[in-house]
Structures are given as structure tokens and as C-alpha cells.
Protein backbone atom coordinates (compact mmCIF):
# COMPACT_ATOMS: atom_id res chain seq x y z
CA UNK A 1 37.43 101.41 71.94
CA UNK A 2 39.06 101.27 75.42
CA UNK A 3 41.10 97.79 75.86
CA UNK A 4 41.10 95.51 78.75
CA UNK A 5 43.87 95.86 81.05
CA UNK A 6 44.54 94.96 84.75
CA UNK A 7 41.86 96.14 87.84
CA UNK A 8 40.62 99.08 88.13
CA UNK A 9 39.33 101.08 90.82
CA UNK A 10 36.28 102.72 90.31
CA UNK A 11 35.05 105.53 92.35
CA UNK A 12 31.67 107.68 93.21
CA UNK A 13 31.11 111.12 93.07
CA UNK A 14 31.09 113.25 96.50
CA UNK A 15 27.44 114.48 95.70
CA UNK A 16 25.75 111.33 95.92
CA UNK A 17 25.15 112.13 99.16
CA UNK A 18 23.56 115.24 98.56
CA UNK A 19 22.13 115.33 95.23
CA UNK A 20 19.28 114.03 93.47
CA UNK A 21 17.34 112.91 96.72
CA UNK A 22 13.83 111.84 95.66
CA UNK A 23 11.00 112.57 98.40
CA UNK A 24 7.66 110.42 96.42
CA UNK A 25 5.13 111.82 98.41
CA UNK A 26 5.96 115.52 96.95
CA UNK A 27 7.22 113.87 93.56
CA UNK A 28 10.57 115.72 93.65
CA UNK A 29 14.14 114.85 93.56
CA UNK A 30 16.15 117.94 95.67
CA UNK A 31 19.42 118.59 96.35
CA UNK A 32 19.87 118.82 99.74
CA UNK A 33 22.55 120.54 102.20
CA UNK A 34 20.62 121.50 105.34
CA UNK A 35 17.61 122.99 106.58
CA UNK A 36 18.02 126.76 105.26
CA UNK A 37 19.24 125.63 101.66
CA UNK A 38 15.75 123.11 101.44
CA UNK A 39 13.82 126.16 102.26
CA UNK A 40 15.35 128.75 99.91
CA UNK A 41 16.02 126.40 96.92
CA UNK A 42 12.61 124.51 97.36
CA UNK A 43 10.03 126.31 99.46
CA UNK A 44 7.80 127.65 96.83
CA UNK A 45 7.60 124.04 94.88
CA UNK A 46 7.19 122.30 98.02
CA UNK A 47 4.04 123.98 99.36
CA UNK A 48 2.05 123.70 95.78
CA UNK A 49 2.59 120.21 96.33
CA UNK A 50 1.34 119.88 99.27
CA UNK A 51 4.10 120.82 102.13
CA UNK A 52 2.42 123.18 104.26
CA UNK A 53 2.39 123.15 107.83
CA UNK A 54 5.80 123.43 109.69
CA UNK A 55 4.93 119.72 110.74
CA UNK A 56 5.06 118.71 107.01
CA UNK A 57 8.33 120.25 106.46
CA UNK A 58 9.71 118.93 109.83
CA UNK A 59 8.59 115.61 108.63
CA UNK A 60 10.44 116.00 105.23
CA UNK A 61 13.43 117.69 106.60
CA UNK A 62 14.19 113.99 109.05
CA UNK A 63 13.51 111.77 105.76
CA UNK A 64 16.16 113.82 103.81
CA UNK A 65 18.52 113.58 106.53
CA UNK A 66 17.66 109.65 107.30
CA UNK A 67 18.23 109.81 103.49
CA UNK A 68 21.77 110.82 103.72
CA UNK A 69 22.82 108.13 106.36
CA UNK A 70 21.32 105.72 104.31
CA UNK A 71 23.27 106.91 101.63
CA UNK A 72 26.68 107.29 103.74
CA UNK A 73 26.22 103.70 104.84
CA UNK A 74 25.16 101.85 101.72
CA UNK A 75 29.11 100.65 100.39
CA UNK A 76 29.53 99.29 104.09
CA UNK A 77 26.06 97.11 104.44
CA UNK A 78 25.85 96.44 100.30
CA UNK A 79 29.24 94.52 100.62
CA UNK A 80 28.14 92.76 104.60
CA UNK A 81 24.83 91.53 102.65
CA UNK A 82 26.54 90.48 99.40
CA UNK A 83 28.99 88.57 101.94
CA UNK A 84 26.50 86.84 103.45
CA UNK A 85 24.24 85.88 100.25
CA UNK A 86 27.62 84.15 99.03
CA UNK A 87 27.73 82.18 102.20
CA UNK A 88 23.89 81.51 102.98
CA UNK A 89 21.92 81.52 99.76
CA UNK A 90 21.00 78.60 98.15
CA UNK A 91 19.77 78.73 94.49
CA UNK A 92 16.72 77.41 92.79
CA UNK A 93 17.76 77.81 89.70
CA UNK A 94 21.73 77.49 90.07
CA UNK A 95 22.53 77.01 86.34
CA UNK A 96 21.41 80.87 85.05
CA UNK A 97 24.84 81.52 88.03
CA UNK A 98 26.82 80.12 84.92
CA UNK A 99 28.85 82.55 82.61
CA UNK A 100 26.18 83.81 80.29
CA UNK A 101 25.55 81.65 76.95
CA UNK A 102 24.16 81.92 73.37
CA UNK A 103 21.49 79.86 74.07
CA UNK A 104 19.67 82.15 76.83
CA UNK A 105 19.91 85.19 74.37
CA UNK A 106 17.21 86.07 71.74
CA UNK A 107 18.03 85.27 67.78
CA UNK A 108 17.43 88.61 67.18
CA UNK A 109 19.74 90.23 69.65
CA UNK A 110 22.66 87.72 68.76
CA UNK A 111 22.33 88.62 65.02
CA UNK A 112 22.22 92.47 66.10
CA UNK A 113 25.13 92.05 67.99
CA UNK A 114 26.94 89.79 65.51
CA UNK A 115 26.41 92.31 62.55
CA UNK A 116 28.17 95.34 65.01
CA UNK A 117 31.24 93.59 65.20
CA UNK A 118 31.20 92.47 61.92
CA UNK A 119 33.90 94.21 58.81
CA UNK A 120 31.80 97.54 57.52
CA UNK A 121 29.29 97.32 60.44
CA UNK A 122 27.20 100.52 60.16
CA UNK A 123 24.14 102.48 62.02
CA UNK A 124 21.69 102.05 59.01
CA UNK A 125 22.72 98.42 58.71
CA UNK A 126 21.77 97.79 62.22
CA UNK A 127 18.93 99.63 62.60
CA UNK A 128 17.36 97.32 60.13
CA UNK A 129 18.35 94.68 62.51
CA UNK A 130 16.13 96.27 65.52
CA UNK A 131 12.48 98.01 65.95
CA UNK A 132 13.15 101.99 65.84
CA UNK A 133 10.78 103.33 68.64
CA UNK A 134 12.01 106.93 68.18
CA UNK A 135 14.31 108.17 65.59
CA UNK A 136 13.95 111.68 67.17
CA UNK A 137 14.42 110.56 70.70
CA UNK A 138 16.83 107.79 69.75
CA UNK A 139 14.93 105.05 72.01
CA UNK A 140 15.36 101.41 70.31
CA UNK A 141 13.44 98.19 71.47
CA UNK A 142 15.04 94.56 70.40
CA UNK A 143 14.16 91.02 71.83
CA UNK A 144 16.91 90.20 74.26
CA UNK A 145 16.72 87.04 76.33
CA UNK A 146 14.57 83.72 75.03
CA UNK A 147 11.17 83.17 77.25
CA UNK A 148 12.97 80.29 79.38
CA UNK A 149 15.63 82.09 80.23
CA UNK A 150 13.23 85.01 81.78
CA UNK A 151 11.19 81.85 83.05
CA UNK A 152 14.27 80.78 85.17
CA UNK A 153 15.60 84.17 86.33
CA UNK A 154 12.02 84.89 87.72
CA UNK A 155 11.92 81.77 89.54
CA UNK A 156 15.34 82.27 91.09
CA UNK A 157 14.43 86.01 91.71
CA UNK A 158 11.24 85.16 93.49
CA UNK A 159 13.25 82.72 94.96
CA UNK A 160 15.37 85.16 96.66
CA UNK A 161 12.79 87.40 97.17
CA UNK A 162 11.06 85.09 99.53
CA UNK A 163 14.49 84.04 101.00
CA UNK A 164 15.06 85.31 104.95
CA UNK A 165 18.18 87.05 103.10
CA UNK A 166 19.06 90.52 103.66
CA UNK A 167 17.55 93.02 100.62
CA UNK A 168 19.25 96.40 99.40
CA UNK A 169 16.96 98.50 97.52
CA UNK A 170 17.56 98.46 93.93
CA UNK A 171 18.12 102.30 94.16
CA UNK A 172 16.26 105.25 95.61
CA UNK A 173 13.06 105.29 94.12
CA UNK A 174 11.95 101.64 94.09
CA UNK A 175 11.61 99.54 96.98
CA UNK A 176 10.90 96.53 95.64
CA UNK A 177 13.50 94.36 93.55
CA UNK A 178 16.84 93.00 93.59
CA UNK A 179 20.53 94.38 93.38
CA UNK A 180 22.96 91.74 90.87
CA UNK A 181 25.64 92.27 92.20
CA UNK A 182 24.44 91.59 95.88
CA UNK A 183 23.05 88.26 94.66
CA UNK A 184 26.10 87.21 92.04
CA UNK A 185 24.82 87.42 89.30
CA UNK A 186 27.08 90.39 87.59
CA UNK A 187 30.05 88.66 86.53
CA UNK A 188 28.66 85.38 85.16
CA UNK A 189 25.41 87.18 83.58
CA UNK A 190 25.70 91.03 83.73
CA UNK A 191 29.47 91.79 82.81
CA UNK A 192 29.52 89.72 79.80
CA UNK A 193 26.36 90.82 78.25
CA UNK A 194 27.48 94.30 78.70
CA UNK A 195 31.15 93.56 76.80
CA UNK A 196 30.36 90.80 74.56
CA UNK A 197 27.11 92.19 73.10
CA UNK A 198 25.89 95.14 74.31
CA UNK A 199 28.79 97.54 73.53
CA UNK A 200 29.17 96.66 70.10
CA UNK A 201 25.79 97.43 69.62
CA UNK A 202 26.11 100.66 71.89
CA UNK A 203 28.97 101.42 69.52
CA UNK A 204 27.04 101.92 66.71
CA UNK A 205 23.57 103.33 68.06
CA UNK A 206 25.19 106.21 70.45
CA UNK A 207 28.61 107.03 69.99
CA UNK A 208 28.03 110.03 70.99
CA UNK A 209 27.41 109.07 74.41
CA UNK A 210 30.25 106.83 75.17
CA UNK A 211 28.95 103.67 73.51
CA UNK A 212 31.85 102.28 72.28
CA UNK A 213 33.82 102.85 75.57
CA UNK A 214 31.65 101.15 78.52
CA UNK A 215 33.52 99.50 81.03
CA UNK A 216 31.46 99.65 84.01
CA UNK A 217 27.48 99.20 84.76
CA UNK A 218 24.96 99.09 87.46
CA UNK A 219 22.09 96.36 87.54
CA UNK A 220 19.11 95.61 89.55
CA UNK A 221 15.50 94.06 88.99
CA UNK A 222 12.44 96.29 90.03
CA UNK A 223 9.10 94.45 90.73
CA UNK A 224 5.78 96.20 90.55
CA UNK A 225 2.87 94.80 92.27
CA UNK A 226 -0.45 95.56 94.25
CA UNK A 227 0.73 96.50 97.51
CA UNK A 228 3.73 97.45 96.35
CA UNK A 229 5.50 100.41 94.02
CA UNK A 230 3.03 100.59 91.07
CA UNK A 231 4.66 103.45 89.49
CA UNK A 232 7.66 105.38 88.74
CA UNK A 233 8.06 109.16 88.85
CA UNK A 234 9.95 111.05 86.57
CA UNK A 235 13.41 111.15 86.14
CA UNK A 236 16.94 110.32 84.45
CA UNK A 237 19.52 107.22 84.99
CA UNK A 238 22.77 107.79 86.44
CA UNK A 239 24.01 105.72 83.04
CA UNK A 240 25.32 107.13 80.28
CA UNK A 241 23.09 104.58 78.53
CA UNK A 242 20.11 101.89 79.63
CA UNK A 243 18.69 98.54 78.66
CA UNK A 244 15.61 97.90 80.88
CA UNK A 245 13.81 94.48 79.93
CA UNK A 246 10.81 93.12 80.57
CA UNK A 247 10.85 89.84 82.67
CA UNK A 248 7.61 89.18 82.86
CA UNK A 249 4.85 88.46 84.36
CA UNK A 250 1.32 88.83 82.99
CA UNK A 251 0.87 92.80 83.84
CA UNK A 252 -1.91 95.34 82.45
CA UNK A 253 -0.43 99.50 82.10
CA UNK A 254 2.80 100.33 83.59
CA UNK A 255 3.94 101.78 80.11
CA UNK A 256 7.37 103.85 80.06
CA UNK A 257 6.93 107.32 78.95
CA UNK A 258 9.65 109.25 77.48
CA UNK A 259 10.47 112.84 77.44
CA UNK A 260 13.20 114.68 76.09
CA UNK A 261 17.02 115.03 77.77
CA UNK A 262 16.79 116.81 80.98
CA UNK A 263 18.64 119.89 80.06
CA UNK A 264 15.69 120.76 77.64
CA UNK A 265 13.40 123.54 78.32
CA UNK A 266 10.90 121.81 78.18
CA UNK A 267 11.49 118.30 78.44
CA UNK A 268 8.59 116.82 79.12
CA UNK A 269 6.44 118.73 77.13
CA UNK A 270 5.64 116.02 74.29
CA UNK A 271 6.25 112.33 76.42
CA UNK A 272 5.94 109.47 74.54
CA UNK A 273 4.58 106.35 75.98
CA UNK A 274 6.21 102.77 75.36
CA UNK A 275 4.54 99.62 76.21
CA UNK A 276 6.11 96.98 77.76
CA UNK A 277 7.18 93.77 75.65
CA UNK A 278 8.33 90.43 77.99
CA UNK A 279 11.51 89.32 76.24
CA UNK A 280 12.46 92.97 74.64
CA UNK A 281 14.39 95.25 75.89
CA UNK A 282 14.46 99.20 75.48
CA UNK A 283 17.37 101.20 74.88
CA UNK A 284 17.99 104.78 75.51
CA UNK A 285 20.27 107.29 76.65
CA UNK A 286 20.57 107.77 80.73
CA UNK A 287 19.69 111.40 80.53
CA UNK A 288 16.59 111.15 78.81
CA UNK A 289 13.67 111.84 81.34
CA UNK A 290 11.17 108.85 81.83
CA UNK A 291 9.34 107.46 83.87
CA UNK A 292 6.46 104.79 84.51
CA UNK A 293 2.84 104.48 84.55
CA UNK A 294 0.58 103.18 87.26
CA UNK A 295 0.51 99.56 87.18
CA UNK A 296 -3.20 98.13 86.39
CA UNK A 297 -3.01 94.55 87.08
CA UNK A 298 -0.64 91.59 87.74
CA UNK A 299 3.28 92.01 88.31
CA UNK A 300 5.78 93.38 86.36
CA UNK A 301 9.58 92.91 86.71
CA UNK A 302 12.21 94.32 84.81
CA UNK A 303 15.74 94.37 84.50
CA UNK A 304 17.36 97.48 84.43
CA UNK A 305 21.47 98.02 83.63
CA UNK A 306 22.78 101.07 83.79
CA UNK A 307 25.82 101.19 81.62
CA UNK A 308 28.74 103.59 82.07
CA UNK A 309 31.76 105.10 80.62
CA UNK A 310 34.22 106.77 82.84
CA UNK A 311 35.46 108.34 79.21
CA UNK A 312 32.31 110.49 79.60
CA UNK A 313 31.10 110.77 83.22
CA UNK A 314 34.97 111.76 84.23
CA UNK A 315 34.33 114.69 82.80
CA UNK A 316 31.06 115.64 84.18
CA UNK A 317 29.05 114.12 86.71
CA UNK A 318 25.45 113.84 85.50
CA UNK A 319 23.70 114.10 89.15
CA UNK A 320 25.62 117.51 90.06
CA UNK A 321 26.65 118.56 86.41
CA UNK A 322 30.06 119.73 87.89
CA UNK A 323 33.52 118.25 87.31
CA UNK A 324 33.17 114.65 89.73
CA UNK A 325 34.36 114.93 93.56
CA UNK A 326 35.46 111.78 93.67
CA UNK A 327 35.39 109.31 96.49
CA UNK A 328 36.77 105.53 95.84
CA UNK A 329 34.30 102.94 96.14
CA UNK A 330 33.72 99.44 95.95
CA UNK A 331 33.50 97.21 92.85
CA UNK A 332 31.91 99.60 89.70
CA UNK A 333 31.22 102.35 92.17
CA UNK A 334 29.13 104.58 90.08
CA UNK A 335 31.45 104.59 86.92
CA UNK A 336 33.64 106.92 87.91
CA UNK A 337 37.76 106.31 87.68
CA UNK A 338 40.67 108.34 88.35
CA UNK A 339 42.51 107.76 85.58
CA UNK A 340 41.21 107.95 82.01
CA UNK A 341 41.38 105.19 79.34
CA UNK A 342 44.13 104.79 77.58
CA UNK A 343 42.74 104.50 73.98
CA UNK A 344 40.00 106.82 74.17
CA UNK A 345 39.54 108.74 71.61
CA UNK A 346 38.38 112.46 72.90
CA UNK A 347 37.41 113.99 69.91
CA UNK A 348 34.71 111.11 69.05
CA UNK A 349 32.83 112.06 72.21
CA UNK A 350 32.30 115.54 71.55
């Protein structure tokens, strides 16, 4: 398991600003490097779903580049907004802003994560500790917060939301939600539920996929509402490995559905749908393909961590499945570092 040591800088890879570009009205992530490339890589796909007259592709072709300046500019106005959240904001509910305790976690998930660290910890001995949703796809549900504490992080999200404070998108296919780290909460709430209980568990359930060596993650809320996204399109996490947990509120649909991992033929061919639980979180690995179903009725928010290990995504980036360009970035960037762990084990990830 990698150890804790002093800062370190964490970086992105050069094709985030050119890979993996989502356009929702044609339901299609592209890569995208200019004009000519869109129209040999994606011109067939593009007019079945609908892109037809030069107008449409005229249209698409200044959202893909408005795309990439978004994209180019997101370090420098993330960190201006998270600047001015720290000096503006005021709280509603200022005590979840304390370092994360016992007492907002489920029993459950404490007693899962208590049994991975314990002497002879095992998979089969945990997995009688949490509800198996797939054994084939390896997707796990557990409770993980208690009902106040999603009460109070609501309220103080909500809060926000109707705050005149600047928003980031939580990433580039929802609109609506919050970024953590822009509003504070990942080092008292975020960064020590990812080392203190989640990687233990991680450890155990996938350590294949760099469970045992996370040391960096990316977390925002996404809201669904009337008015607002209601669904989410297929696709896969830039995470070695997710938790996404239901907040609440009272919702109707808007069930997860679950393919296979996106290098598979076919990997959508058999999805599986998951229904939401408030209080339980899903786990699964970041390059399974998923998505979510239209939302019928109410709101639903959930909280979504990507988590990361550079032992893994160093190697290969999962958006351009090439060796990482890497560009250094501020705070987690997306996972990536320039040096590798010192007490990784290499063999254990293969």
C-alpha cells in the first residue's frame, strides 16, 4: 500500500482537452482535433443521429471548440471561484466543514471498513459485510452516511446552490450540482473518507484496479430535477474506481444501469439496472459503462467520488488509452503524478 509522504504534485493528461468531449443533443462523446478529423472520424454516426444540414454541423463544430476553451480555462477560474467561496460563503450548516467523524457514517459501512483493516481481513469475509449487486460485474451497494448527516449536507448544498456564489459544473455532462473542492469540503469530509475507510475496503474488493493504492480523488454532487438534467447518457468515470451515493430527496426512476467495461465488444449489450437507495452507496470500477435513467418525479442528488491511483493511470490514461501527456495541475489534478509510488507493488496490479 503506498505510504504517506510529503506533497505531491499531481498532474492532468494533455488530452483532456481533446478527448472524450460529450455533445448531448447527438448522445456522443468525440474526440476532437479540428474540423476535417470531426468529419472523417464521426460523419457517418453523426448524421444517423440527427446532424444533417451543414448548419447542424456548423453548429456542433463552435460547441466543440467553445468546449475546448472551456476546458483550457477551467484550472484558472476553478481556483478564482474556490478563492472567493473561502472568502464570501457563509455556511448553513458549518459543522458537516469539520474533519469527518464516526458518528455521520453508517454502522454498516464502519463495520465494513473496520473488518478490512482488521488481522486476516479477506474478500469473502467482507462481502458478507455488504449487499453483492453483481458478482459478474463486480458492482457492490453498502449504506454509507446516517440519514442526518445526508439531511445536513442537502441543506448546506441547497444552501449554496441558492447562494449568488460562482458555480463550476460538476464535470461535462451535468450541469447541475456542486464541485467539493470549490466549496471546502474535500479535506475535512472527502480526503478522509477516501483514506480512512474507503481504501481499505477498495483494497479488498478490487485490487486489481489499484484499490489498495488511492491517493488522489475527484468529488462533486449532481442534482436532477424538472427543468433541469433528468438523465445521464452513457459512459465511463475518469476513476479507477467510484462511490456514487444517494443524498436524497424523495425521487421516482432515475435508476443506474450498468454495462460491461468499455473495451468490450459489446458492452452494453446486457445493462443492468440499479435503483437508487438514499443513504447507500454503489461501488464499481471507473471503466465500467453506465449511465442514468430519466428522472420521473421529485429531485435526486448524489454524491459522486471518483477515486484514483496514479500506480495505475501513470501507466495508461483511460480517456486517450495512450501512455499520459502530462501537464501539472492544481491540487489532485486528474490523478496523474510524475513520479511513481514508492511502495507499489507492480506485479499486484497486473
Amino acid at each position: 500500500m503506498a505510504t504517506a509522504g510529503g506533497p505531491r504534485r499531481f498532474c492532468r493528461c494533455a488530452c483532456f482537452c481533446s478527448e472524450n468531449l460529450y455533445v448531448a443533443r447527438y448522445r456522443l462523446h468525440v474526440r476532437f482535433r479540428g474540423e476535417e478529423q470531426l468529419r472523417r472520424d464521426y460523419g457517418a454516426i453523426l448524421r444517423s443521429r440527427g446532424c444533417v444540414s451543414p448548419q447542424d454541423f456548423q453548429q456542433l463544430l463552435a460547441e466543440l471548440e467553445e468546449e475546448v476553451e472551456r476546458r483550457q480555462r477551467l484550472g484558472q477560474e476553478a481556483a478564482a471561484r474556490k478563492a472567493l467561496i473561502a472568502r464570501s460563503y457563509h455556511p448553513v450548516r458549518p459543522h458537516i466543514y469539520n474533519t469527518l467523524q464516526d458518528e455521520a457514517l453508517a454502522p454498516e459501512f464502519l463495520a465494513a471498513a473496520e473488518y478490512s483493516t482488521s488481522p486476516g481481513a479477506d474478500l469473502e469475509g467482507l462481502l458478507q459485510r455488504l449487499e453483492t449487486v453483481s458478482g459478474e460485474k463486480r458492482i457492490y451497494r453498502l449504506p454509507v452516511f446516517t440519514a442526518p448527516f445526508c439531511q445536513a449536507l442537502l441543506e448546506e448544498l441547497e444552501h449554496f446552490e441558492h447562494s449568488d456564489m460562482p458555480k463550476g459544473r460538476p464535470n461535462t455532462m451535468n450541469n447541475y450540482g456542486v464541485l467539493l473542492h470549490e466549496l471546502g469540503l474535500d479535506e475535512p469530509l472527502v480526503t478522509p473518507l477516501r483514506e480512512r475507510f474507503l481504501q481499505p475496503l477498495m483494497a479488498l474488493l478490487y485490487p486489481d484496479c489499484g484499490g489498495g493504492w488511492l491517493d488522489s480523488h475527484r468529488a462533486f454532487v449532481v442534482k436532477y430535477a424538472p427543468g433541469q438534467d433528468r438523465e445521464l447518457g452513457c459512459h465511463y468515470d475518469n476513476a479507477e474506481l467510484t462511490l456514487n451515493v444517494a443524498l436524497g430527496k424523495a425521487f421516482t426512476g432515475g435508476a443506474l444501469y450498468f454495462g460491461d467495461l468499455f473495451q468490450a465488444p459489446s458492452a452494453l449489450a446486457r445493462p443492468l439496472e440499479v435503483e437508487h437507495v438514499v443513504g447507500r452507496g454503489i461501488l464499481h470500477r471507473g471503466g465500467q459503462l453506465h449511465g442514468a435513467r430519466p428522472l420521473g418525479t421529485g429531485e435526486r442528488w448524489n454524491l459522486v467520488v471518483w477515486l484514483r491511483a496514479s500506480a495505475v493511470r501513470n501507466r495508461l490514461c483511460p480517456m486517450c488509452c495512450r501512455k499520459p501527456d502530462l501537464v501539472d495541475d492544481d491540487g489532485f489534478g486528474d490523478g496523474f503524478t510524475r513520479e511513481e509510488p514508492t511502495t507499489v507493488d507492480a506485479c499486484a496490479l497486473t
